[in-house]
C-alpha atoms as a PDB file:
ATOM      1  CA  UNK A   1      37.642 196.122 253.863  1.00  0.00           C
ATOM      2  CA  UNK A   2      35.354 198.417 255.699  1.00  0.00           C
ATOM      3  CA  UNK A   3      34.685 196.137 259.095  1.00  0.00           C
ATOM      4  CA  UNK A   4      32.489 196.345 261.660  1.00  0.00           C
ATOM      5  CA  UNK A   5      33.199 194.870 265.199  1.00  0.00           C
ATOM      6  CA  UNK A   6      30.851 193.203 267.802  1.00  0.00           C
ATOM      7  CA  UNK A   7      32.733 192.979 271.264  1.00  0.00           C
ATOM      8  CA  UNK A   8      35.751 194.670 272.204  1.00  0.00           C
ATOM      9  CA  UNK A   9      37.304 192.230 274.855  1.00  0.00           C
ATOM     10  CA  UNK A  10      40.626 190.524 274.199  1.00  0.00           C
ATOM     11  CA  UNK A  11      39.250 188.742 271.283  1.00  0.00           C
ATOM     12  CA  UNK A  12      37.962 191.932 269.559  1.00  0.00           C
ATOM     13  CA  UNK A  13      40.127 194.182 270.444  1.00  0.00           C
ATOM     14  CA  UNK A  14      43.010 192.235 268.742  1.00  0.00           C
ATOM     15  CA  UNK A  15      40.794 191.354 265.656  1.00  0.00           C
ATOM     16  CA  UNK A  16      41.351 195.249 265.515  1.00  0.00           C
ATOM     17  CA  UNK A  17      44.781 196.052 265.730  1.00  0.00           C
ATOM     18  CA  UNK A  18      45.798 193.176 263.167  1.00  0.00           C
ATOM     19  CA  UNK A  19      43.074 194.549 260.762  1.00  0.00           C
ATOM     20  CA  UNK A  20      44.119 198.285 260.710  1.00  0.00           C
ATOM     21  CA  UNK A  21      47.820 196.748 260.572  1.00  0.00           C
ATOM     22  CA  UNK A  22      46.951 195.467 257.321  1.00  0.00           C
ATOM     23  CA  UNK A  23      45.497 198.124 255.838  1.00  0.00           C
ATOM     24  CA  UNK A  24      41.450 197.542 257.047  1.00  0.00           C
ATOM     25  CA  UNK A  25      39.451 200.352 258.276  1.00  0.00           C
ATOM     26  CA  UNK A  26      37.259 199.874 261.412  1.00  0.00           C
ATOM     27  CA  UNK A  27      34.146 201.376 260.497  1.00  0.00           C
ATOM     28  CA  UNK A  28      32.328 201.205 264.204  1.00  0.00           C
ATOM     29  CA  UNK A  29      33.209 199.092 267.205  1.00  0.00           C
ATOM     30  CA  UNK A  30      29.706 197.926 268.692  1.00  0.00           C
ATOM     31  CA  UNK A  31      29.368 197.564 272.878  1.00  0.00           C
ATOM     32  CA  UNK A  32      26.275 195.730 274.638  1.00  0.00           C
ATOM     33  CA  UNK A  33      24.646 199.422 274.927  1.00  0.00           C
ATOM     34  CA  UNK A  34      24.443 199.702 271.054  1.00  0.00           C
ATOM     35  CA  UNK A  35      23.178 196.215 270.411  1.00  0.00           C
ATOM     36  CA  UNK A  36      20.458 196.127 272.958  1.00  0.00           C
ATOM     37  CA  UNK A  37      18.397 197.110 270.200  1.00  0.00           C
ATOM     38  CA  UNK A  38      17.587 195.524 266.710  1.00  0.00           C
ATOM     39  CA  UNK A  39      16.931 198.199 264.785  1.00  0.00           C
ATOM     40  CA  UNK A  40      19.796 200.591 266.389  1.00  0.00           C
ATOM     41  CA  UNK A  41      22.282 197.623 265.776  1.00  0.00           C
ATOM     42  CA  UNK A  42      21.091 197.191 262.432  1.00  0.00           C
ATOM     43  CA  UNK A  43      21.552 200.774 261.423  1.00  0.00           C
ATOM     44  CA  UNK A  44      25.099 201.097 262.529  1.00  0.00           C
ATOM     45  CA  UNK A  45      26.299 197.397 260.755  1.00  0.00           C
ATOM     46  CA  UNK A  46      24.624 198.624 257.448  1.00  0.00           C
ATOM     47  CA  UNK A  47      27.616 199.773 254.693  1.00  0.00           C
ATOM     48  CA  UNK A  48      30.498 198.122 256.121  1.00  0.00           C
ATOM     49  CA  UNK A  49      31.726 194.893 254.236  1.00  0.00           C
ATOM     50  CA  UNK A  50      31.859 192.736 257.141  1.00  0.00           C
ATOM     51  CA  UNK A  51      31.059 192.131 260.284  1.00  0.00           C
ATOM     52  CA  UNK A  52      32.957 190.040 262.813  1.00  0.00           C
ATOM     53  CA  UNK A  53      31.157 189.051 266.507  1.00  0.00           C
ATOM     54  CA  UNK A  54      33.568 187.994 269.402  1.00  0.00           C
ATOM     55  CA  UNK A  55      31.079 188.999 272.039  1.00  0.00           C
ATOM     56  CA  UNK A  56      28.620 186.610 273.991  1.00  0.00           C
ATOM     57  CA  UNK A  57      26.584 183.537 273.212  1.00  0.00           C
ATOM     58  CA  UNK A  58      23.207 184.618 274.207  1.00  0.00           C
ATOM     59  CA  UNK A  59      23.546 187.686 272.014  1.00  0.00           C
ATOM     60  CA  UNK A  60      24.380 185.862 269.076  1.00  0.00           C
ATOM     61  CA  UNK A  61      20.795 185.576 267.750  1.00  0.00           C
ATOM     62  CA  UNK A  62      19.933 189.576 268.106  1.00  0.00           C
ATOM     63  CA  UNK A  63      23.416 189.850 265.976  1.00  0.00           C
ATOM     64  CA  UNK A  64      21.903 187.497 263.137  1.00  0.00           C
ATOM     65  CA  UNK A  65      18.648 189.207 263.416  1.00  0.00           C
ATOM     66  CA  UNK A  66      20.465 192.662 262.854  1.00  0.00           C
ATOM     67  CA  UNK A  67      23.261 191.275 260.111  1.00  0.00           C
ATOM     68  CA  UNK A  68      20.301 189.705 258.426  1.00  0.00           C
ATOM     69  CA  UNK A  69      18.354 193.219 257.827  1.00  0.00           C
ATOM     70  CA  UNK A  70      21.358 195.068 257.180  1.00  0.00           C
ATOM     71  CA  UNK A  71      22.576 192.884 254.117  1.00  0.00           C
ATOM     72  CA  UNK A  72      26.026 192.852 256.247  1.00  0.00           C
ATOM     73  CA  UNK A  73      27.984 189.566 256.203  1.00  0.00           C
ATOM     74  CA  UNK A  74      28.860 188.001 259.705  1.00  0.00           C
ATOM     75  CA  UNK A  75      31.770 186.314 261.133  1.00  0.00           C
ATOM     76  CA  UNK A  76      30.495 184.593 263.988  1.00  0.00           C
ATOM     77  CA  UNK A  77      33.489 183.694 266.219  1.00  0.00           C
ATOM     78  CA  UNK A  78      31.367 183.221 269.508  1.00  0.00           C
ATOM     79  CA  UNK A  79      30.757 180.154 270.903  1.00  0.00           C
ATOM     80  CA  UNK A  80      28.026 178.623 273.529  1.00  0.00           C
ATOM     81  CA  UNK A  81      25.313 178.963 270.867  1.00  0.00           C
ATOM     82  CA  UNK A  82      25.748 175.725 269.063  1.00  0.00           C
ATOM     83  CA  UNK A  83      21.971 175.003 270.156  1.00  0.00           C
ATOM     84  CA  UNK A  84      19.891 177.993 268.264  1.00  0.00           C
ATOM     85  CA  UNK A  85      22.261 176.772 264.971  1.00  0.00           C
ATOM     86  CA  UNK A  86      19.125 175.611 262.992  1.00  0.00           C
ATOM     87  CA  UNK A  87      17.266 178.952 263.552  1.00  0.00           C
ATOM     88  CA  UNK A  88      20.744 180.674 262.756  1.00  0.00           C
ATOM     89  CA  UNK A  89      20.481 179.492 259.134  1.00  0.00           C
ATOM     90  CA  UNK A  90      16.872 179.923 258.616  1.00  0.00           C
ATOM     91  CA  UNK A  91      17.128 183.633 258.801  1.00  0.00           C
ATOM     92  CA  UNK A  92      19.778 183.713 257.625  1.00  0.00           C
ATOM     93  CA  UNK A  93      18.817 181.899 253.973  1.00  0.00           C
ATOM     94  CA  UNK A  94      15.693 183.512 254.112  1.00  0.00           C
ATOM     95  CA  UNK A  95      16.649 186.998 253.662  1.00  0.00           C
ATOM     96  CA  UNK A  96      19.662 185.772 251.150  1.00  0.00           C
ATOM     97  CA  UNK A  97      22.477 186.850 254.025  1.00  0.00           C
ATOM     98  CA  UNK A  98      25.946 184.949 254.364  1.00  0.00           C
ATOM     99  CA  UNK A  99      27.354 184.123 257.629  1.00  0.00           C
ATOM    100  CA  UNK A 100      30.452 181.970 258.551  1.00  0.00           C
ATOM    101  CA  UNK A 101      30.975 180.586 261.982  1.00  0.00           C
ATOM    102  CA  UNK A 102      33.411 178.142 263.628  1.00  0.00           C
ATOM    103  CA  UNK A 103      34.625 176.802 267.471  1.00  0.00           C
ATOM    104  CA  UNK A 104      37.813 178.276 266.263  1.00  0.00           C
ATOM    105  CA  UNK A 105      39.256 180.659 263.573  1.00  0.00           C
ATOM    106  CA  UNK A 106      42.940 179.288 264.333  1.00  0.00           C
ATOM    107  CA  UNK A 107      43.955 178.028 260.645  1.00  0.00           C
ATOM    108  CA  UNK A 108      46.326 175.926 262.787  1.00  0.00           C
ATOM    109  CA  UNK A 109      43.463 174.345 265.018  1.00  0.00           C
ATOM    110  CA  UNK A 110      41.687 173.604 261.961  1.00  0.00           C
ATOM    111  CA  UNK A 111      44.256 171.800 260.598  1.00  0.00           C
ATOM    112  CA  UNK A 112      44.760 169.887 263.812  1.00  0.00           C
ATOM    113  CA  UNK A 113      41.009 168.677 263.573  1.00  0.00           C
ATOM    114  CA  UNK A 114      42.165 167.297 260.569  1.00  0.00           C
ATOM    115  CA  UNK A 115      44.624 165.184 262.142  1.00  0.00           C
ATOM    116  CA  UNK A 116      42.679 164.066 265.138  1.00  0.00           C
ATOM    117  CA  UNK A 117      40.150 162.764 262.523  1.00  0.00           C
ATOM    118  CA  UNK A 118      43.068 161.159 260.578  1.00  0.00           C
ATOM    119  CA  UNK A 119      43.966 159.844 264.124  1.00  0.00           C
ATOM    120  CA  UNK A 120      40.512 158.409 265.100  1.00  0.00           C
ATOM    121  CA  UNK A 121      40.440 156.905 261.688  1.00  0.00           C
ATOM    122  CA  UNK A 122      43.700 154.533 262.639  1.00  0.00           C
ATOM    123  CA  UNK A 123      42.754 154.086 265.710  1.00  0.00           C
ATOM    124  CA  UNK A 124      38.956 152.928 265.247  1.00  0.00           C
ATOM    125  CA  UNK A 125      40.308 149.581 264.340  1.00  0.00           C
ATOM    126  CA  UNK A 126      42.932 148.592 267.355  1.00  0.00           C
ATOM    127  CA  UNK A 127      41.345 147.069 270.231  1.00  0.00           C
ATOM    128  CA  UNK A 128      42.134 148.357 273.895  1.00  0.00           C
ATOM    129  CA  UNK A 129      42.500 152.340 272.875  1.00  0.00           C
ATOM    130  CA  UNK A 130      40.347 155.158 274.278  1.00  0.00           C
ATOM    131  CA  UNK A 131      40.267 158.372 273.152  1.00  0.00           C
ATOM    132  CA  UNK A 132      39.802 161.511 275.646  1.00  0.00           C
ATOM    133  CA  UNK A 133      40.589 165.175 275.534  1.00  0.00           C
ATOM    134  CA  UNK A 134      42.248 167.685 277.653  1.00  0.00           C
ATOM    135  CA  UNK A 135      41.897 171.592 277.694  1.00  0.00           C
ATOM    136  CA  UNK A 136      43.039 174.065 280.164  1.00  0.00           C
ATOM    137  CA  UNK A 137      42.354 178.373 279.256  1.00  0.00           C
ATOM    138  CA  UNK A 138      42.885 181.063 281.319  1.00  0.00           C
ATOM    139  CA  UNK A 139      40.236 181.688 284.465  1.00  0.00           C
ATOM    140  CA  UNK A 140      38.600 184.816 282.658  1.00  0.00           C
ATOM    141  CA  UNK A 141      37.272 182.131 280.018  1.00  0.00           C
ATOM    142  CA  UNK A 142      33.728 181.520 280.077  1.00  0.00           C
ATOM    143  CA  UNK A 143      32.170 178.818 278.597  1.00  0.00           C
ATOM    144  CA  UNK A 144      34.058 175.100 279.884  1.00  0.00           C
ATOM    145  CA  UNK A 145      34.384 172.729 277.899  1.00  0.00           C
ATOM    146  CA  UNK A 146      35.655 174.792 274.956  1.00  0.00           C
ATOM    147  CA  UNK A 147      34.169 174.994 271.952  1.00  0.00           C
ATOM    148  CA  UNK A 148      37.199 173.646 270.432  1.00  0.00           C
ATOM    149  CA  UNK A 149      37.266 170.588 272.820  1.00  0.00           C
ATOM    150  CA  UNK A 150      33.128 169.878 272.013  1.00  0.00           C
ATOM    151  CA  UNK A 151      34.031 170.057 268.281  1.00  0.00           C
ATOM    152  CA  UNK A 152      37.150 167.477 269.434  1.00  0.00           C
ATOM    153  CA  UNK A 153      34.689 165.408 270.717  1.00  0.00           C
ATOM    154  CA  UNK A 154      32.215 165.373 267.835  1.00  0.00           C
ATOM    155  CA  UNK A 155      35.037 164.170 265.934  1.00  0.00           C
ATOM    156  CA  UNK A 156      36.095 161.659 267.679  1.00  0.00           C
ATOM    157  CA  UNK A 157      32.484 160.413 268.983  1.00  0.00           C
ATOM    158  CA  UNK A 158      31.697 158.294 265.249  1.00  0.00           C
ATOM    159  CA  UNK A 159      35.048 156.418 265.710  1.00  0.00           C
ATOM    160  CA  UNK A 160      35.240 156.248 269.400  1.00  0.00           C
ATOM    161  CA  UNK A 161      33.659 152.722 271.051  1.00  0.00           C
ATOM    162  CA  UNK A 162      33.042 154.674 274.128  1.00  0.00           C
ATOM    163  CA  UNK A 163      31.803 158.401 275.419  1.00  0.00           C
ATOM    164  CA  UNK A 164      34.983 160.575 275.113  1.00  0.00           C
ATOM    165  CA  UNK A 165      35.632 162.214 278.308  1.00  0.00           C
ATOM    166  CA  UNK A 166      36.723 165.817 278.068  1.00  0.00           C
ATOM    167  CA  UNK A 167      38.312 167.452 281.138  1.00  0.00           C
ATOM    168  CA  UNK A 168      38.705 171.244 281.219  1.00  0.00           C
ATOM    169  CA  UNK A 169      40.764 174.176 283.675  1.00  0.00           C
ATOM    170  CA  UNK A 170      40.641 177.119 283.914  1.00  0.00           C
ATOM    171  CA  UNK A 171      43.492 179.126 286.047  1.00  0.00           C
ATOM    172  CA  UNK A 172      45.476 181.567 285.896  1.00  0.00           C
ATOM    173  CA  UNK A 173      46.863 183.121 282.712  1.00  0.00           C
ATOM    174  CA  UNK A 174      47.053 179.513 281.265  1.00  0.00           C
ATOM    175  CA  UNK A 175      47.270 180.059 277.291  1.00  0.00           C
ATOM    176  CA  UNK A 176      44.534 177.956 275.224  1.00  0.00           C
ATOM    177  CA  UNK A 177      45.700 174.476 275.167  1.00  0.00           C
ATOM    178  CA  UNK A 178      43.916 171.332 273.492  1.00  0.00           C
ATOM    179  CA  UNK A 179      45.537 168.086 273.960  1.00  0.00           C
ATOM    180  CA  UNK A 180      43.912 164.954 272.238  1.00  0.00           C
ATOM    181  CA  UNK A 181      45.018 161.625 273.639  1.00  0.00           C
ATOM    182  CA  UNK A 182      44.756 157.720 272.326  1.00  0.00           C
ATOM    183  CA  UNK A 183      45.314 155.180 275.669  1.00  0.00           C
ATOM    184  CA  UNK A 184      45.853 151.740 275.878  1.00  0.00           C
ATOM    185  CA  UNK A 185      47.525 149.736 278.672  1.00  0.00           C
ATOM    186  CA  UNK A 186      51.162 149.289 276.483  1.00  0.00           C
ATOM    187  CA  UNK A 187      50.721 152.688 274.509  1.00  0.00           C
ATOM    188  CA  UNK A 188      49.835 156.563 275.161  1.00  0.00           C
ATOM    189  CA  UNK A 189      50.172 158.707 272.183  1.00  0.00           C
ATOM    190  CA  UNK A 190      48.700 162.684 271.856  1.00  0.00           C
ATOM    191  CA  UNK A 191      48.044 165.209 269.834  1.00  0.00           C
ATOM    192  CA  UNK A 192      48.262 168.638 271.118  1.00  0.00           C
ATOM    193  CA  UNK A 193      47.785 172.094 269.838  1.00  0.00           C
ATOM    194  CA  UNK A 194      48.703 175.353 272.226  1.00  0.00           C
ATOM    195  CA  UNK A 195      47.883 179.066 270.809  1.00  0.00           C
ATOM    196  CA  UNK A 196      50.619 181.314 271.931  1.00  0.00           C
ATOM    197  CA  UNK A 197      48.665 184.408 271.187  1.00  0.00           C
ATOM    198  CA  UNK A 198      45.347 185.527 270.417  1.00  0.00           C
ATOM    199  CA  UNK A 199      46.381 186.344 266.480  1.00  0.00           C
ATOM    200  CA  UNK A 200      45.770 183.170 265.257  1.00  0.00           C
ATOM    201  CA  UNK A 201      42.115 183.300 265.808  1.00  0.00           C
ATOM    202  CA  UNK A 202      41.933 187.170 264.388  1.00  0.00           C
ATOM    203  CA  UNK A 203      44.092 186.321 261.667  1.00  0.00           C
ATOM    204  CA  UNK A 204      41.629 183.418 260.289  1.00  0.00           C
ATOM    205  CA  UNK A 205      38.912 185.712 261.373  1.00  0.00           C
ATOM    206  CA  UNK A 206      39.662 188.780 259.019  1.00  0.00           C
ATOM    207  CA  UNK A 207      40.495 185.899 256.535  1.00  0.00           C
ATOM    208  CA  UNK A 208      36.763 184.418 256.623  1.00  0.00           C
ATOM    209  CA  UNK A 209      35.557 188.323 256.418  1.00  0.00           C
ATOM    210  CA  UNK A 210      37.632 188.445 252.918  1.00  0.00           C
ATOM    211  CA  UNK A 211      36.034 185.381 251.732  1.00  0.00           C
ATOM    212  CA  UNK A 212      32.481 185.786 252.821  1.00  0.00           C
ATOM    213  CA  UNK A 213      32.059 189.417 251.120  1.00  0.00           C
ATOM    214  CA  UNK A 214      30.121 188.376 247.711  1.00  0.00           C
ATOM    215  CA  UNK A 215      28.478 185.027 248.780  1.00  0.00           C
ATOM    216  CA  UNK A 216      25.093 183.976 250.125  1.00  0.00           C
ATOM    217  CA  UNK A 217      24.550 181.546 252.372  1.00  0.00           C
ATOM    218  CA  UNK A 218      25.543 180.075 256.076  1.00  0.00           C
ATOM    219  CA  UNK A 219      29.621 177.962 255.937  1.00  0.00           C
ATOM    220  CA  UNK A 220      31.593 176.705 258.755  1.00  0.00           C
ATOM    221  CA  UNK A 221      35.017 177.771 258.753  1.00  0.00           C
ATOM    222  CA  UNK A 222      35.880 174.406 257.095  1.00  0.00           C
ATOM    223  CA  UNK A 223      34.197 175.758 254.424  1.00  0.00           C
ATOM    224  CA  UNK A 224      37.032 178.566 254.462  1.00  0.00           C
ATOM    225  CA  UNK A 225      39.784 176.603 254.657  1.00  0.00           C
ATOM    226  CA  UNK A 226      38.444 173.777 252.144  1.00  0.00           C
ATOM    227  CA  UNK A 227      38.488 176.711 249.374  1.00  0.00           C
ATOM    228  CA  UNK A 228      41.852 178.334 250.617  1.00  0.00           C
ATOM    229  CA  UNK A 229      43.629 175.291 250.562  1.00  0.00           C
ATOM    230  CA  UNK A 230      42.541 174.140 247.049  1.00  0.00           C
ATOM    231  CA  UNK A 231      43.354 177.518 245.467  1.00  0.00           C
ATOM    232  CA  UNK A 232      46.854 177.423 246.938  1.00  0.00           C
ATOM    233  CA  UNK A 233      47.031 173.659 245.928  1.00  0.00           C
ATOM    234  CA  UNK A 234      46.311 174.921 242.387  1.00  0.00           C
ATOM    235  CA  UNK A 235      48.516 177.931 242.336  1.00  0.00           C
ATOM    236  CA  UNK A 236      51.652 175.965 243.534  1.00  0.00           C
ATOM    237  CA  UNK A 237      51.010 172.572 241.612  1.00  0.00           C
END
């Protein structure tokens, strides 16, 4: 694939190593100077087979905007723009564009919001248990909560009998943590998940830009995994 990259921080900067390391060519790496305006942006994302943003929140709908009139699929990996979701998909259906975005691109993570809902599920019917969550990231992190730990909650919220409490730090070089826990005055149990590295989220990043080139239309990353998993359930069964 011929990608194009929004943000060159941490996130995006090892999005890029693990694609050229499997074989992906970086076709232009885009800074805040070069998306300050629409049409510039725009001009540079048009050709390239994907794009993938892991830049800022408040940019997020100038990136659309400029996917949008490119014809360029986006993987939207930024979070903190969970309210302008709505307007996100109306441009984006209305010129025929495709865009996946997610909290997380961790396979793994997804898979553990799996089992927290599997959790909540056996839980929802066993008096005296409350559910809360727990997530510590490094102090360069912006946005607290997480948007893992706010897609936690909205999980949990439907089976939950009171608000779930999330509590978040940031420190040091902390590595991203999510801990989901189910207390009663007998019984603590949790769930935790802990990335060791960043290439979990690139990995299932370039994986979403594979499987959005061709389609139409605006998926979470469930969406993703939903199809990967039933076309390895079919190839091994």
């Amino acid at each position: 694939m011929r990608l194009a990259l929004i943000g060159h921080g941490r996130m995006g900067s090892r999005v890029a190593d693990i694609a050229v390391a499997n074989g992906h060519e970086i076709g232009v790496v885009v800074t805040s100077r070069d998306s300050s305006s629409e049409d510039r942006l725009a001009a540079l994302l048009k050709g390239h087979d994907a794009v993938i943003d892991f830049s800022a929140g408040g940019a997020v709908l100038g990136h659309v905007a400029a996917c949008a009139r490119a014809g360029t699929p986006l993987v939207e990996g930024t979070t903190g723009w969970g309210d302008h979701v709505a307007a996100v998909r109306e441009t984006m259906e209305r010129v025929g564009g495709a865009l996946v975005y997610g909290a997380n691109f961790s396979v793994a993570v997804n898979l553990f919001y799996r089992l927290v809902a599997r959790a909540a599920e056996l839980f929802a019917g066993l008096p005296g248990f409350d559910a809360f969550i727990e997530e510590a990231h490094h102090a360069q992190k912006r946005d607290a909560p997480s948007g893992t730990a706010l897609k936690l909650r909205q999980i949990l919220t439907p089976m939950s009998a009171r608000p779930v409490p999330i509590a978040s730090t940031r420190a040091g070089a902390i590595p991203g943590t999510h801990r989901v826990g189910f207390d009663a005055a007998a019984d603590h149990i949790t769930l935790e998940h802990e990335a060791r590295s960043r290439d979990g989220f690139a990995a299932g990043a370039l994986l979403a830009a594979g499987w959005i080139v061709g389609r139409r239309g605006v998926f979470a990353f469930e969406d993703v995994l939903d199809d990967i998993l039933a076309t390895v359930r079919t190839t091994t069964g």
